[in-house]
N, C-alpha and C. Protein backbone atom coordinates (compact mmCIF):
# COMPACT_ATOMS: atom_id res chain seq x y z
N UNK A 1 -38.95 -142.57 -174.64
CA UNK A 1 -39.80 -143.58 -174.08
C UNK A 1 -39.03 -144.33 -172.99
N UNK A 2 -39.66 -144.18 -171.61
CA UNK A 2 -39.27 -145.64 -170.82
C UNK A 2 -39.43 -146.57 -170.33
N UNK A 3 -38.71 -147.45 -170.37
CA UNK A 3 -39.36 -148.82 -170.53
C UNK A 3 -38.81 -149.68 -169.49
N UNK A 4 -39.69 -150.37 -168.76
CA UNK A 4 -39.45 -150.91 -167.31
C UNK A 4 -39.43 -152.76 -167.69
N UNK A 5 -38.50 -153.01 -167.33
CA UNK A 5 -38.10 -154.66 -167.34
C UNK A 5 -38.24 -154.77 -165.74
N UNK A 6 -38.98 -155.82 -165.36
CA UNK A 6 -39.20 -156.06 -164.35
C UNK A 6 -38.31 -157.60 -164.22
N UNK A 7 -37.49 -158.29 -163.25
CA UNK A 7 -36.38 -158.92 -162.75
C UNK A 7 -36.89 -159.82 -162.36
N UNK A 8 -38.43 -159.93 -161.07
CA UNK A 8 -38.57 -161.37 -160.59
C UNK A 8 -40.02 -160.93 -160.92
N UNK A 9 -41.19 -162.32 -160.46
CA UNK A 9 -43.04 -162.26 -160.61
C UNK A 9 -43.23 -160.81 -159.73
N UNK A 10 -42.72 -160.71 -158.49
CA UNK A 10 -43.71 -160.12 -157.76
C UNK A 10 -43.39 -158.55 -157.87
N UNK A 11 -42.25 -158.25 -159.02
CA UNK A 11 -42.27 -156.76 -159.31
C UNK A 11 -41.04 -155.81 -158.32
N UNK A 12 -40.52 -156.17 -157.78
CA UNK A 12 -40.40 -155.76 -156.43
C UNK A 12 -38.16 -155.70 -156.99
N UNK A 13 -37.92 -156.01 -158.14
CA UNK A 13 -36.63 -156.04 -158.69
C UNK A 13 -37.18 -155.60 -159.68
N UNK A 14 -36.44 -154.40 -160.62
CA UNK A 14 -36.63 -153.71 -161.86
C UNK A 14 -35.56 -153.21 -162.50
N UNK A 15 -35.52 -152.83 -163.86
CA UNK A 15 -34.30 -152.17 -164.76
C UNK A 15 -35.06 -151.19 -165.06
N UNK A 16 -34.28 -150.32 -166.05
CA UNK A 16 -34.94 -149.18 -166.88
C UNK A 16 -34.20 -149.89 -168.23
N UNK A 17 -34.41 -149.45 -169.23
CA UNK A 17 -33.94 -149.49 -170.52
C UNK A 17 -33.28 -148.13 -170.86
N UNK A 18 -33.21 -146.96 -170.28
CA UNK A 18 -33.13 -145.72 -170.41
C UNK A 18 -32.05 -145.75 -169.68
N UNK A 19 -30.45 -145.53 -169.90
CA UNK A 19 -29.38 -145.69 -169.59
C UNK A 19 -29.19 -144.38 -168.52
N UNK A 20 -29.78 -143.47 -168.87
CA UNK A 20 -29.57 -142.25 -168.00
C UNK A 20 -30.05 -142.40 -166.87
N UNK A 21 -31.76 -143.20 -166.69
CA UNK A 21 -32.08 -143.14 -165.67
C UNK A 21 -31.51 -144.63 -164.37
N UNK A 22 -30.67 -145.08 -165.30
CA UNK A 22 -29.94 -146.56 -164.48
C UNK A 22 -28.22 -145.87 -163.45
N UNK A 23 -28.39 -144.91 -163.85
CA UNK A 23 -27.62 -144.04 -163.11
C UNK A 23 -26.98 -143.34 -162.02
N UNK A 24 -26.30 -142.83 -160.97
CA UNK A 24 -26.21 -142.46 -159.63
C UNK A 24 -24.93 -141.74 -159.66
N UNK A 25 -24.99 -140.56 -158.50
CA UNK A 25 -23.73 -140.53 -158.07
C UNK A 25 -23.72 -140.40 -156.89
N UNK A 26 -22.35 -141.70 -156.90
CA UNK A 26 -21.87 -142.51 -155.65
C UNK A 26 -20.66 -141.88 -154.75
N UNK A 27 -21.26 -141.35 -153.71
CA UNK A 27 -20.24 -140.72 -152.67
C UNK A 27 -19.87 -141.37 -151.51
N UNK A 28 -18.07 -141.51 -151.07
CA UNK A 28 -17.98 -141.96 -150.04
C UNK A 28 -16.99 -141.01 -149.65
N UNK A 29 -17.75 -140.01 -148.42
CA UNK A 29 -16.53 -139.14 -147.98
C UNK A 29 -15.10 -139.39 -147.49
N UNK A 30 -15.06 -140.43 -146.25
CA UNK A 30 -13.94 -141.02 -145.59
C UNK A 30 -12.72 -141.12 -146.97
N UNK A 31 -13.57 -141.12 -148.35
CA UNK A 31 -12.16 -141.67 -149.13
C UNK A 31 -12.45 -140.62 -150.33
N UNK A 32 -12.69 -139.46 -150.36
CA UNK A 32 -12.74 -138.34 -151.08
C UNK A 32 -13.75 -139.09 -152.08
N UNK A 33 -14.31 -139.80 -152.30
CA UNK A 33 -14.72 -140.32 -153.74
C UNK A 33 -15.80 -140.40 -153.91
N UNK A 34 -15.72 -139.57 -155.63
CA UNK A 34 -16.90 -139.30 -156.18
C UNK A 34 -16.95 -139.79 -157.64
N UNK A 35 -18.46 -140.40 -157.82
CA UNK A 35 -17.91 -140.56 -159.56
C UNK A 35 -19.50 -141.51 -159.75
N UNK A 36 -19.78 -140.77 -161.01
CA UNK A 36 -21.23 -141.52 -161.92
C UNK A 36 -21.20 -143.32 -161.93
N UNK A 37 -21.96 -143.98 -161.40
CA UNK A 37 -21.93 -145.06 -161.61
C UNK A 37 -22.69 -145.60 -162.23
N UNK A 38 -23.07 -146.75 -162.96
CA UNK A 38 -24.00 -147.73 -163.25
C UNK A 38 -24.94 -148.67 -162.54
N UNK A 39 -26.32 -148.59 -161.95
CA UNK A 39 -26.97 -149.02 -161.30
C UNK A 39 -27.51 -150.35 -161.95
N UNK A 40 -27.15 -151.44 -161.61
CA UNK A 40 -27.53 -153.19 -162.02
C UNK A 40 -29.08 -153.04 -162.01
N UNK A 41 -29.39 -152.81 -160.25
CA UNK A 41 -30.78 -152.85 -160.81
C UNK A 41 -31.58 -152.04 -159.52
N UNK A 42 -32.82 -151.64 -159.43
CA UNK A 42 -33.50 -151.17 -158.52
C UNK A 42 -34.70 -152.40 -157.71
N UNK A 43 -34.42 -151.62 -156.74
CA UNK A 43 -35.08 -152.59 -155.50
C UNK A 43 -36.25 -152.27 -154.68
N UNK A 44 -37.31 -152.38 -154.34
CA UNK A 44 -38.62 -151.85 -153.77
C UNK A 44 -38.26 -152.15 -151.91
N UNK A 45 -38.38 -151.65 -150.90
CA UNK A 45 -39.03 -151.62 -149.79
C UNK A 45 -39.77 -150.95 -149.07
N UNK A 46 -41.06 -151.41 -149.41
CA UNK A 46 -42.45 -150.74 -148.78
C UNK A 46 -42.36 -149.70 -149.74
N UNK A 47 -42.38 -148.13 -149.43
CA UNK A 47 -42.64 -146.63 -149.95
C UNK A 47 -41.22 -146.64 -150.49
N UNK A 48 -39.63 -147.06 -150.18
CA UNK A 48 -38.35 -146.92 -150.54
C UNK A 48 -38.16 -147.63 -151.55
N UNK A 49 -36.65 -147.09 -152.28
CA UNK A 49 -36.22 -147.69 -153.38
C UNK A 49 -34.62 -147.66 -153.32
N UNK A 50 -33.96 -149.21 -153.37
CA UNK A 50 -32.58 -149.07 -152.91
C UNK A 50 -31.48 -149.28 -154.49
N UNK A 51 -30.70 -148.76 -154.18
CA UNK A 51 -29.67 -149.05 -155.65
C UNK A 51 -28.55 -149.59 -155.52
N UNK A 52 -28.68 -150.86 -156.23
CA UNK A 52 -28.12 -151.66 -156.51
C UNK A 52 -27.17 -151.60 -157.40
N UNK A 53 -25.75 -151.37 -156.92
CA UNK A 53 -24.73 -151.29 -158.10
C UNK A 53 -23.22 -152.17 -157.27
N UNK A 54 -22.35 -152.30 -158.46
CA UNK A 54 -21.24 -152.45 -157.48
C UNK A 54 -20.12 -151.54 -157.45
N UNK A 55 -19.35 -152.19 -155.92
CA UNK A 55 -18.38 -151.30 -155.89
C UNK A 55 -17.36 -151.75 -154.65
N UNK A 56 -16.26 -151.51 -155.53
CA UNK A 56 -14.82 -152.20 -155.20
C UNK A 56 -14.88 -153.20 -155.06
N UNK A 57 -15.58 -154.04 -155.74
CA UNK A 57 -16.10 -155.43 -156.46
C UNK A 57 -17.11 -156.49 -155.49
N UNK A 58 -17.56 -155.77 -154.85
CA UNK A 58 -19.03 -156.20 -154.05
C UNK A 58 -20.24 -155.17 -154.75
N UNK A 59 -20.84 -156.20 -154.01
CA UNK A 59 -22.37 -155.56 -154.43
C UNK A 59 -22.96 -154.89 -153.32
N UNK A 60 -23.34 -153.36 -153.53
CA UNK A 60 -23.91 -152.78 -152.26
C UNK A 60 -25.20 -152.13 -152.66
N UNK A 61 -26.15 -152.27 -151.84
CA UNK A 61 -27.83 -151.55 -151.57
C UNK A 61 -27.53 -149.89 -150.74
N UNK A 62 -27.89 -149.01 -151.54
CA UNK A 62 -27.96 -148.10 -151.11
C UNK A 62 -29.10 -147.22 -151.91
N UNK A 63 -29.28 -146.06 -150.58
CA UNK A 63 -30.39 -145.28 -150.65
C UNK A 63 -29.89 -144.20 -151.48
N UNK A 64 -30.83 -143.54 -152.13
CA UNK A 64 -30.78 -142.01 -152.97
C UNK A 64 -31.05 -141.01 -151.52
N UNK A 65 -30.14 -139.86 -151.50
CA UNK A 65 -30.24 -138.87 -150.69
C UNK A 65 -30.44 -137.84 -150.91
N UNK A 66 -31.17 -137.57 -152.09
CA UNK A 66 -31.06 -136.39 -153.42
C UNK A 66 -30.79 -136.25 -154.41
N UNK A 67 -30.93 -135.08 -155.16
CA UNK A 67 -30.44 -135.00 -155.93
C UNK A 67 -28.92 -134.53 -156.84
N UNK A 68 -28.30 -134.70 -157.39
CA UNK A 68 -27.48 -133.46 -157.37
C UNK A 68 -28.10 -132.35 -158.49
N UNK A 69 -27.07 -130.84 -158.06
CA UNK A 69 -28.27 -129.71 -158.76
C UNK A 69 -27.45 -129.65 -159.92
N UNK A 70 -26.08 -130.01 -160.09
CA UNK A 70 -25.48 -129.70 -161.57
C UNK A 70 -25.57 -131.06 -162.81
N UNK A 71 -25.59 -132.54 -162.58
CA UNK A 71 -25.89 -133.76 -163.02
C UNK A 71 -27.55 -133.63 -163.35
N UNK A 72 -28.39 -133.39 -162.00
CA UNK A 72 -29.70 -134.25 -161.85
C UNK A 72 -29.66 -135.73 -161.84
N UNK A 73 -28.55 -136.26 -161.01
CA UNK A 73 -28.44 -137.47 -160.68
C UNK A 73 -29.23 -137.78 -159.45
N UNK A 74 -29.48 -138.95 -159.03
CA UNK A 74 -29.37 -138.93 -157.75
C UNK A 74 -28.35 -139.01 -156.93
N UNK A 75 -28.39 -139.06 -155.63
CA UNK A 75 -26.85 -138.93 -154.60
C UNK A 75 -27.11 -139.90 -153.68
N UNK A 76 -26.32 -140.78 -153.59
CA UNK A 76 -26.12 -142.26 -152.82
C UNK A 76 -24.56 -142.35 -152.26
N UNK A 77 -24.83 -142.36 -151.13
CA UNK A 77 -23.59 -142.63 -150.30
C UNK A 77 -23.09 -143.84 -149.95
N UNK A 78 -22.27 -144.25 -149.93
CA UNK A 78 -21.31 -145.67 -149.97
C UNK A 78 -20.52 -145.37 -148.89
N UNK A 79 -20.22 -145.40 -147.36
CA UNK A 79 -19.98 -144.93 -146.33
C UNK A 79 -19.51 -146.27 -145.83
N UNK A 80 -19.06 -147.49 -146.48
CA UNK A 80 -19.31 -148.58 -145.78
C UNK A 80 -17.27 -148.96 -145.42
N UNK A 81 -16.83 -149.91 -144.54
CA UNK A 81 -15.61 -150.08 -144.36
C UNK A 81 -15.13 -151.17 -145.10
């Protein structure tokens, strides 16, 4: 079963309760690095959906770019300086 916690009134901030699907993997080429992360929370704009997790102790919004085919994660790039 999954179960959607919604964050503020207008819907538009959400969780899952389903640990698998709060999930990502976070790629930043420039620094070889790859690795499953924990997504805080999901974010609505318009038709998009951004993921919210942290990393190297900020908080960054990033997009899903796929999937991966051996996880079934999604794939979010962290490209930032």
């Amino acid at each position: 079963m999954n179960r959607t916690l919604y964050l503020n009134n207008t819907g538009s901030r959400w969780i899952n309760t389903d640990k698998k699907s709060m999930q990502c993997l976070l790629i930043h080429k420039a620094k070889n690095y790859k690795k499953v992360r924990q997504v805080e929370f999901f974010e609505s704009f318009g038709n998009f959906v951004s993921y919210n997790l942290k990393y190297q102790g900020k908080r960054i919004s990033v997009f899903a770019d796929g999937i991966d085919g051996k996880s079934g994660l999604p794939i979010c790039y962290a490209d930032y300086k």
